[in-house]
N, C-alpha and C. Protein backbone atom coordinates (compact mmCIF):
# COMPACT_ATOMS: atom_id res chain seq x y z
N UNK A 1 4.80 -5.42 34.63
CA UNK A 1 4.06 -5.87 33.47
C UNK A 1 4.93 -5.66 32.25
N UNK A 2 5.23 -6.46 31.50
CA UNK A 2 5.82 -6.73 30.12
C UNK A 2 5.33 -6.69 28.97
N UNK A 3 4.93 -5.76 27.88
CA UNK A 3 4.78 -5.72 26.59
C UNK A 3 5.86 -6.81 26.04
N UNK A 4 4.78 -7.68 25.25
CA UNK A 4 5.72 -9.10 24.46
C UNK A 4 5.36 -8.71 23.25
N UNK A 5 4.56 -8.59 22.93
CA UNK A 5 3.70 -8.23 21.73
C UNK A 5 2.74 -7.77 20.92
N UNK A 6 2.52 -7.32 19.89
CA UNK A 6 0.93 -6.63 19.49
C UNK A 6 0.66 -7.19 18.34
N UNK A 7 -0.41 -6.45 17.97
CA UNK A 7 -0.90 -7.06 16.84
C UNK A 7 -1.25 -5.41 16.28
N UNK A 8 -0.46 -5.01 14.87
CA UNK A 8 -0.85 -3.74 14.60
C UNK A 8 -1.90 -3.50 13.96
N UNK A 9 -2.87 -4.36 13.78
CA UNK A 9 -4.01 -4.28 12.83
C UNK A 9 -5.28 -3.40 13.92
N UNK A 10 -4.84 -3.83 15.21
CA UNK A 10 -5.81 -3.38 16.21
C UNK A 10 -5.32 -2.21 16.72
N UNK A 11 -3.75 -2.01 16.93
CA UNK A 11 -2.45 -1.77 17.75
C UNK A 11 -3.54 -1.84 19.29
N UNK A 12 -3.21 -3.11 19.91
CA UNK A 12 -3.53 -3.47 21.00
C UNK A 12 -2.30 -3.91 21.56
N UNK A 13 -1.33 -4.01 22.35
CA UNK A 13 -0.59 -4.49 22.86
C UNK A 13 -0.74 -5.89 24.05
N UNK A 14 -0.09 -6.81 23.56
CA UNK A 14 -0.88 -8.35 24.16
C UNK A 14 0.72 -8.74 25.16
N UNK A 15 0.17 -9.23 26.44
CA UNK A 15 0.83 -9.90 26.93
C UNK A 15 1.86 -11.26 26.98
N UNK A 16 2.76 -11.49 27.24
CA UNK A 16 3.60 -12.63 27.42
C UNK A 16 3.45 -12.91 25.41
N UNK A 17 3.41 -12.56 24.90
CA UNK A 17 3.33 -12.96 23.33
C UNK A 17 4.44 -12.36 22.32
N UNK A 18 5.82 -13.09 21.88
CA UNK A 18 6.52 -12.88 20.77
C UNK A 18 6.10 -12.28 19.45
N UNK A 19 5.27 -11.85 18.94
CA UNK A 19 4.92 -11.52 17.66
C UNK A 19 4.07 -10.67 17.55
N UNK A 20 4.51 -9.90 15.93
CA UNK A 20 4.15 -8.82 16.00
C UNK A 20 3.28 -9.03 14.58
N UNK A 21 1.66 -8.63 14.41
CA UNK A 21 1.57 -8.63 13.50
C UNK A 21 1.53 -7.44 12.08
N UNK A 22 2.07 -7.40 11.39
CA UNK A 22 2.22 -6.54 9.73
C UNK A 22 1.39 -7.32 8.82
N UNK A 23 0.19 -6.36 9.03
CA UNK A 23 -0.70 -7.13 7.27
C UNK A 23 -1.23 -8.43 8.12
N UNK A 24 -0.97 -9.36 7.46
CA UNK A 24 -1.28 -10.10 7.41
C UNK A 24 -0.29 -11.66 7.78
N UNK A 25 1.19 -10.95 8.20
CA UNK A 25 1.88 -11.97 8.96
C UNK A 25 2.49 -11.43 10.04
N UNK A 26 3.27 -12.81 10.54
CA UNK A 26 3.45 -12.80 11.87
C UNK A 26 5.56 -12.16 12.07
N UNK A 27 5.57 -11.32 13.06
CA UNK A 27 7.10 -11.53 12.78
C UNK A 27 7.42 -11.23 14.61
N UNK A 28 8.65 -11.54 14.50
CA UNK A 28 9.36 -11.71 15.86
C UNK A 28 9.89 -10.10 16.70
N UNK A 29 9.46 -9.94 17.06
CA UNK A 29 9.78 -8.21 17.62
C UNK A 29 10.94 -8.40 18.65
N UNK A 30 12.36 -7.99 18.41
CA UNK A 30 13.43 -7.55 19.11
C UNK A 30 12.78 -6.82 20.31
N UNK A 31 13.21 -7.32 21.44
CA UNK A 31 13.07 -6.92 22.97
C UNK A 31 13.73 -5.38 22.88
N UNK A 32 13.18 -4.49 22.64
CA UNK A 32 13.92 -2.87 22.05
C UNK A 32 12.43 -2.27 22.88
N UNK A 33 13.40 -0.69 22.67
CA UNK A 33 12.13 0.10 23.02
C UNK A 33 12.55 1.00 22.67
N UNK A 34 11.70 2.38 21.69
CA UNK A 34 12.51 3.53 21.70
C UNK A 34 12.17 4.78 22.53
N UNK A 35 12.74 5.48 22.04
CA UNK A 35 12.89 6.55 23.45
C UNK A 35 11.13 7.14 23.56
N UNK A 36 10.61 7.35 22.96
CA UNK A 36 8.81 7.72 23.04
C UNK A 36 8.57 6.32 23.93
N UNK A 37 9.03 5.44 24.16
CA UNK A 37 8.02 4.21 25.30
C UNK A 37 7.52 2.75 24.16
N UNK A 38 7.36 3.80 22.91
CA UNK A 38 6.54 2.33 21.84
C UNK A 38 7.35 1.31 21.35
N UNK A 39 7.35 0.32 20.89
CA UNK A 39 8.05 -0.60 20.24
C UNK A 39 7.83 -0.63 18.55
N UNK A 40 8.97 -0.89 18.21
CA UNK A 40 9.39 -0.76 16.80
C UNK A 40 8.56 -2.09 15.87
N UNK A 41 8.54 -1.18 14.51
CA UNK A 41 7.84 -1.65 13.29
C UNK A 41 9.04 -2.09 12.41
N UNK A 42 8.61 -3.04 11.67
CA UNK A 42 9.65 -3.44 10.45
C UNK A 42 9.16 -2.20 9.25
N UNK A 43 9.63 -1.21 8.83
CA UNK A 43 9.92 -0.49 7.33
C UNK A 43 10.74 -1.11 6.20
N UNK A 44 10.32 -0.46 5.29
CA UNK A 44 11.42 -0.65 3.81
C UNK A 44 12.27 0.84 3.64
N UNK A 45 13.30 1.16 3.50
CA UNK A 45 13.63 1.99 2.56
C UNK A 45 13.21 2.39 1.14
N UNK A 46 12.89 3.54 0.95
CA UNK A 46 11.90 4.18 0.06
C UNK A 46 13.11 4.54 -0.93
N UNK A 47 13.70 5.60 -0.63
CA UNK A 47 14.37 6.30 -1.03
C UNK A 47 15.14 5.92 -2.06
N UNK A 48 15.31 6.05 -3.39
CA UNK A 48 16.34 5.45 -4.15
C UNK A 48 17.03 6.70 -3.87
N UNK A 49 17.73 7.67 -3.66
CA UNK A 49 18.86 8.60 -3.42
C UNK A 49 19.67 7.68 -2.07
N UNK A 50 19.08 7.09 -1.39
CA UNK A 50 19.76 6.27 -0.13
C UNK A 50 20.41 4.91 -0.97
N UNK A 51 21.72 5.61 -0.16
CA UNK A 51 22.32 3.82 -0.21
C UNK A 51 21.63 2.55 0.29
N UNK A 52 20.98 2.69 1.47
CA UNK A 52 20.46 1.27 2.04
C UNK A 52 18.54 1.80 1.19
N UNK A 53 18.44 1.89 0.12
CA UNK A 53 17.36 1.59 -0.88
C UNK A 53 16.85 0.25 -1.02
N UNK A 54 15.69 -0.09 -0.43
CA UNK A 54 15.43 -1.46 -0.43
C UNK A 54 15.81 -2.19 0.42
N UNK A 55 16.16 -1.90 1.88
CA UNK A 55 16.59 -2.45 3.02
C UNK A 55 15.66 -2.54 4.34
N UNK A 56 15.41 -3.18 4.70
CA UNK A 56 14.39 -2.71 5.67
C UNK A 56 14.96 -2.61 7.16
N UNK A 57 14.27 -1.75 8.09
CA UNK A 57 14.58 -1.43 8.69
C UNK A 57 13.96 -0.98 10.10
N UNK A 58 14.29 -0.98 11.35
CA UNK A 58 13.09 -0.73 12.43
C UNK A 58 13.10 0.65 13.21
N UNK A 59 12.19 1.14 12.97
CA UNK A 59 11.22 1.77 13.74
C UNK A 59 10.16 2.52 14.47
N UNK A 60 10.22 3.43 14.98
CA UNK A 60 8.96 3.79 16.08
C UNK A 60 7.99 3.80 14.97
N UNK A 61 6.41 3.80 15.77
CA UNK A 61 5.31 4.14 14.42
C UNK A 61 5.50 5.88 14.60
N UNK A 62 6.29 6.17 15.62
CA UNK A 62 6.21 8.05 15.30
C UNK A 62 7.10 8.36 14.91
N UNK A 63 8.23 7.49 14.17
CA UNK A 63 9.36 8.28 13.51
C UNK A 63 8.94 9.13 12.66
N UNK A 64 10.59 9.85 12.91
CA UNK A 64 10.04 11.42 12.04
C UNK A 64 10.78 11.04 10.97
N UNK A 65 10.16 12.13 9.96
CA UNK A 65 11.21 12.54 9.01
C UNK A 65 11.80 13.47 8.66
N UNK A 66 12.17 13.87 7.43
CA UNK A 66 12.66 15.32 7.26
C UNK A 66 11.07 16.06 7.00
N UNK A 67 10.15 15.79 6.77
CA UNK A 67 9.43 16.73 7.13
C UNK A 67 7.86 16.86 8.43
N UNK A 68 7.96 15.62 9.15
CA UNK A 68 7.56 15.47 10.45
C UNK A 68 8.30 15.34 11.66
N UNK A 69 8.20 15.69 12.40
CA UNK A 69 8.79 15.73 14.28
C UNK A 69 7.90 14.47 14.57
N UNK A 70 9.10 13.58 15.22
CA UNK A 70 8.54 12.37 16.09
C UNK A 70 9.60 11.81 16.71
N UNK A 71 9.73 11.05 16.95
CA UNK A 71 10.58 9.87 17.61
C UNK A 71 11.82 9.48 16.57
N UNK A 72 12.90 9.64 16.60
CA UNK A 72 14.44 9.08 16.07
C UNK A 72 14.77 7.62 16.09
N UNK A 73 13.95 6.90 16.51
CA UNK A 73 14.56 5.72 16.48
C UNK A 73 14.48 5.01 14.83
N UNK A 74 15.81 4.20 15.21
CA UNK A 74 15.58 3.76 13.76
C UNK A 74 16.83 2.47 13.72
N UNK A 75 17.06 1.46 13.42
CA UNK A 75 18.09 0.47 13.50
C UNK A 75 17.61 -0.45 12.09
N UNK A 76 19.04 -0.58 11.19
CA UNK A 76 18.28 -1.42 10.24
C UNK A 76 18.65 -3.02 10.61
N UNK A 77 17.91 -3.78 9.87
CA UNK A 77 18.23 -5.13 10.23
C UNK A 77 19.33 -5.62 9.14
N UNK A 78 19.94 -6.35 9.99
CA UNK A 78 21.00 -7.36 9.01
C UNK A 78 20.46 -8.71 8.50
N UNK A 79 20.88 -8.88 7.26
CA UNK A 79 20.47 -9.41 6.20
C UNK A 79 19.92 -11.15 6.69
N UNK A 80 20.89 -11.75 7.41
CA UNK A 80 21.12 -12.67 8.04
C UNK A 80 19.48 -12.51 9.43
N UNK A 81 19.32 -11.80 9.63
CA UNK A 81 18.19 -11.72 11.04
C UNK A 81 17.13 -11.96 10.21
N UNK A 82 16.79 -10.89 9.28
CA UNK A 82 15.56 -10.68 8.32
C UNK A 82 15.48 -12.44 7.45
N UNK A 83 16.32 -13.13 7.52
CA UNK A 83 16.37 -14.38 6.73
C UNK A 83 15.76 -15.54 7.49
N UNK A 84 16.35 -15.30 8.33
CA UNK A 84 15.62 -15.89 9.54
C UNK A 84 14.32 -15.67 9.69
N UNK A 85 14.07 -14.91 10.32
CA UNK A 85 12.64 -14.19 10.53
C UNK A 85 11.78 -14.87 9.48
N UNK A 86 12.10 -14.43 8.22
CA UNK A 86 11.29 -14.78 6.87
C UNK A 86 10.80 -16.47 6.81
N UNK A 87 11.96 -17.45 7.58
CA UNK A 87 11.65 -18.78 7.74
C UNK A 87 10.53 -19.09 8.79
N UNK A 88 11.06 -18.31 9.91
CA UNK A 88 9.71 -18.51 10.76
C UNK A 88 8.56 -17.65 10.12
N UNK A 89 8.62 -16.99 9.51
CA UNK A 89 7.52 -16.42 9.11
C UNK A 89 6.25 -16.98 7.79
N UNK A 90 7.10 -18.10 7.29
CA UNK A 90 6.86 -19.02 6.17
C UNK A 90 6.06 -19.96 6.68
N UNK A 91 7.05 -20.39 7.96
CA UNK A 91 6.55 -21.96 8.77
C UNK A 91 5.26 -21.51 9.72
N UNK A 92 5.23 -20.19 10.11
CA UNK A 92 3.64 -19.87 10.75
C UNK A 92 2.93 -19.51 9.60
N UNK A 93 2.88 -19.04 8.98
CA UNK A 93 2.05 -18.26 7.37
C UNK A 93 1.23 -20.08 7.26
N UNK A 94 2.11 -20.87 6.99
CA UNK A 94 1.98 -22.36 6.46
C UNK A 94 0.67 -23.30 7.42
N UNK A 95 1.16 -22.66 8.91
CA UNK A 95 0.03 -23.31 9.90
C UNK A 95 -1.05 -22.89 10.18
N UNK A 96 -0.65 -21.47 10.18
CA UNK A 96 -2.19 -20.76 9.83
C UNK A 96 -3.04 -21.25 8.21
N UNK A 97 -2.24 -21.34 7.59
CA UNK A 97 -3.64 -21.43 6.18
C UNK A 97 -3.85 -22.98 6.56
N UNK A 98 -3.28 -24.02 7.06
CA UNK A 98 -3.64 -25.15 7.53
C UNK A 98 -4.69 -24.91 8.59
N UNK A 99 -4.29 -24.58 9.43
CA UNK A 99 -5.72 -24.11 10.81
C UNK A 99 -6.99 -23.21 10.03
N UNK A 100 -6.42 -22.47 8.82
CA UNK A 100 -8.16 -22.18 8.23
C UNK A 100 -8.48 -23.16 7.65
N UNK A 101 -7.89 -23.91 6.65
CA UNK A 101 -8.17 -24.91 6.04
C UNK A 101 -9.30 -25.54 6.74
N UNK A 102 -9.02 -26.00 7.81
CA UNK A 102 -9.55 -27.17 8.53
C UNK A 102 -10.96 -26.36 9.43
N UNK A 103 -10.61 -25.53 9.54
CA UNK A 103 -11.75 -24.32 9.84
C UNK A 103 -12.66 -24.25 8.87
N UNK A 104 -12.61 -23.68 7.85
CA UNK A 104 -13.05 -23.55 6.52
C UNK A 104 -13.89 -25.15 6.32
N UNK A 105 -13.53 -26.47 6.25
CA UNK A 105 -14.03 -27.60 6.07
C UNK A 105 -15.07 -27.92 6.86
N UNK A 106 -14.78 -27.56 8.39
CA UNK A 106 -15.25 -27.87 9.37
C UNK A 106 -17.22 -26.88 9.48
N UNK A 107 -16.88 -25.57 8.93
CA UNK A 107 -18.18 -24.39 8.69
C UNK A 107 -18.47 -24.88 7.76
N UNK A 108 -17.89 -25.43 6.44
CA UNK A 108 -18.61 -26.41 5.11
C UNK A 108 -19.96 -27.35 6.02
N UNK A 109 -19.35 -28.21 6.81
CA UNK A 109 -20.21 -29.38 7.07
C UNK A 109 -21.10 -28.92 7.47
N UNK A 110 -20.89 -27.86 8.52
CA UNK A 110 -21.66 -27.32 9.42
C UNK A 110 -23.07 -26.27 8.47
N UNK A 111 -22.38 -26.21 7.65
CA UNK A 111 -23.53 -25.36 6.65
C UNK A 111 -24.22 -26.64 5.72
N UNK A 112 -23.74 -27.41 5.74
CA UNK A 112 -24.24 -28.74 4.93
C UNK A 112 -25.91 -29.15 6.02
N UNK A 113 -25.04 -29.29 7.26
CA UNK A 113 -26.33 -29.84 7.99
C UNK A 113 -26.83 -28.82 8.41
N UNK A 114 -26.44 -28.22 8.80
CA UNK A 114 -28.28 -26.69 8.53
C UNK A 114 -29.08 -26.55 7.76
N UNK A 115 -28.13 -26.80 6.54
CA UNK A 115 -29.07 -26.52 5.37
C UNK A 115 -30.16 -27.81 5.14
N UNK A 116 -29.84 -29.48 5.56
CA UNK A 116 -30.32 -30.13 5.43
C UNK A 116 -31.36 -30.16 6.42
N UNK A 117 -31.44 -29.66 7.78
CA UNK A 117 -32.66 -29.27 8.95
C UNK A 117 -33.44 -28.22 8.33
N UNK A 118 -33.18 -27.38 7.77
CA UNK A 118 -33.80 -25.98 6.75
C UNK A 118 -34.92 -27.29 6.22
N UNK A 119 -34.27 -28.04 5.27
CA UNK A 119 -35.14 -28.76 4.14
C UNK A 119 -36.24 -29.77 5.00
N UNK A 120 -35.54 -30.30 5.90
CA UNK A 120 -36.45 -30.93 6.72
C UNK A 120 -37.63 -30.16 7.50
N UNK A 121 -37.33 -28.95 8.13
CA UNK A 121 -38.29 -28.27 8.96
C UNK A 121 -39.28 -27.77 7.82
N UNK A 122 -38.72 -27.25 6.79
CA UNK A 122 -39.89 -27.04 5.48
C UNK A 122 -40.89 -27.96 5.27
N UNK A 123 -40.48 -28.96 5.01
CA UNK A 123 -41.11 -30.63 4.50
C UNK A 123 -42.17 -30.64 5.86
N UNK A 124 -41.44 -30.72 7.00
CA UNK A 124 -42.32 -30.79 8.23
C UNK A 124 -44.06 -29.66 8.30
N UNK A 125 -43.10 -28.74 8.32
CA UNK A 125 -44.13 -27.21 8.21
C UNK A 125 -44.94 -27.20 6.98
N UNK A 126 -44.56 -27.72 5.77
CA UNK A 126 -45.95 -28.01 4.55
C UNK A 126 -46.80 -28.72 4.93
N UNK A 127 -46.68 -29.90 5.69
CA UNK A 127 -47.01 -31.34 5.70
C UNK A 127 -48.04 -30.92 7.26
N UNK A 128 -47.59 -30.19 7.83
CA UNK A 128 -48.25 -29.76 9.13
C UNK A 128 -49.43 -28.58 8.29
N UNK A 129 -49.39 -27.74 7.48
CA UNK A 129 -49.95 -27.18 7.19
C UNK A 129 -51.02 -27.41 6.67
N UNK A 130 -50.42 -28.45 5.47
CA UNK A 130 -51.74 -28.98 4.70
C UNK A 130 -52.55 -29.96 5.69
N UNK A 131 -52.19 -30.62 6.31
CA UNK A 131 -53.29 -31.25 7.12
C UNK A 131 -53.55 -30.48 7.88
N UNK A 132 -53.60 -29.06 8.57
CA UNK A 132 -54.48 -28.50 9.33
C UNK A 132 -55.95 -27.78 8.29
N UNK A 133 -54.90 -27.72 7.35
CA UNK A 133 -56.13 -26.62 5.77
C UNK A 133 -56.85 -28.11 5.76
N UNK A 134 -56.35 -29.60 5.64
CA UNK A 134 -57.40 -30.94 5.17
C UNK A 134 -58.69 -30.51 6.11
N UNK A 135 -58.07 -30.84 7.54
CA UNK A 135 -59.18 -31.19 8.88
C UNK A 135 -59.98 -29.65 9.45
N UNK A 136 -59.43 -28.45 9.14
CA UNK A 136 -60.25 -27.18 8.75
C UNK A 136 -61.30 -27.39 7.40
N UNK A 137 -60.73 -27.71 6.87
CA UNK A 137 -62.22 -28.04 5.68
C UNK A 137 -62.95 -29.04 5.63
N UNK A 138 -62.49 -29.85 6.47
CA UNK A 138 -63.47 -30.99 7.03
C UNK A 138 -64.56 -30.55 8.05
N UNK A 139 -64.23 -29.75 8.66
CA UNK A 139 -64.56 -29.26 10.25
C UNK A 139 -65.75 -28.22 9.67
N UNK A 140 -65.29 -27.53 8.70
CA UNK A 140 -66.02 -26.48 8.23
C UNK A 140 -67.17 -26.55 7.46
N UNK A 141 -66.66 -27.88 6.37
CA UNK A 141 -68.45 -28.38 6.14
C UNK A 141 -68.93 -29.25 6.18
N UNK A 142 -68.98 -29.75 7.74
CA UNK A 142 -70.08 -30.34 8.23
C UNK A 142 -71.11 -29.79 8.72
């Protein structure tokens, strides 16, 4: 069995699947593993005392630091990979707000004609009402 991919919002790990999700996009996860078994996260460099300040970089979600014990893994990305990535990451970002789009339009209509059966079953249910109150007060004084 093969870990392809997760989605960290759940951290569920999904089968036969390239991508990893951060937030709210999609990115390509390097076939890696570090030594704890988990697969690596994209980070930023924090640190302005670090030379690579503002670089991002991969890994474990248990890396340590200088003041936690965890997992050592750590590899930064080259500038050229992350550029990449960022294109595919543009061109899915782009199909997804297209696939809500059309989602989004599609629950519009769909709330259009509910709402118009709402107005109808009302109209129905007055109209049923008052003629039972007519032929009840007909009924009643005779």
């Amino acid at each position: 069995m093969s870990k392809q991919g997760s989605r960290t919002q759940s951290r569920v790990w999904v089968q036969d699947e390239g991508f990893v999700s951060t937030g709210s996009s999609f990115r390509r996860r390097p076939n890696m593993e570090c030594k704890c078994g988990d697969f690596p996260i994209i980070r930023t460099v924090n640190d302005t005392s670090n030379p690579n300040c503002g670089k991002k970089f991969w890994s474990c979600n248990n890396y340590r630091n200088s003041f936690e014990k965890g997992c050592g893994f750590f590899k930064l990305i080259e500038d050229e990979e992350f550029c990449t990535e960022s294109k595919d990451e543009g061109l899915e970002l782009k199909l997804k707000s297209e696939k809500t789009k059309r989602k989004n339009k599609k629950l519009t209509m769909d709330l259009a004609k509910t709402k118009n059966w709402l107005k109808l079953s009302l109209a129905f249910g007055f109209a049923s009402f008052g003629t039972c109150l007519v032929l009840g007060t007909i009924i009643l004084c005779k």
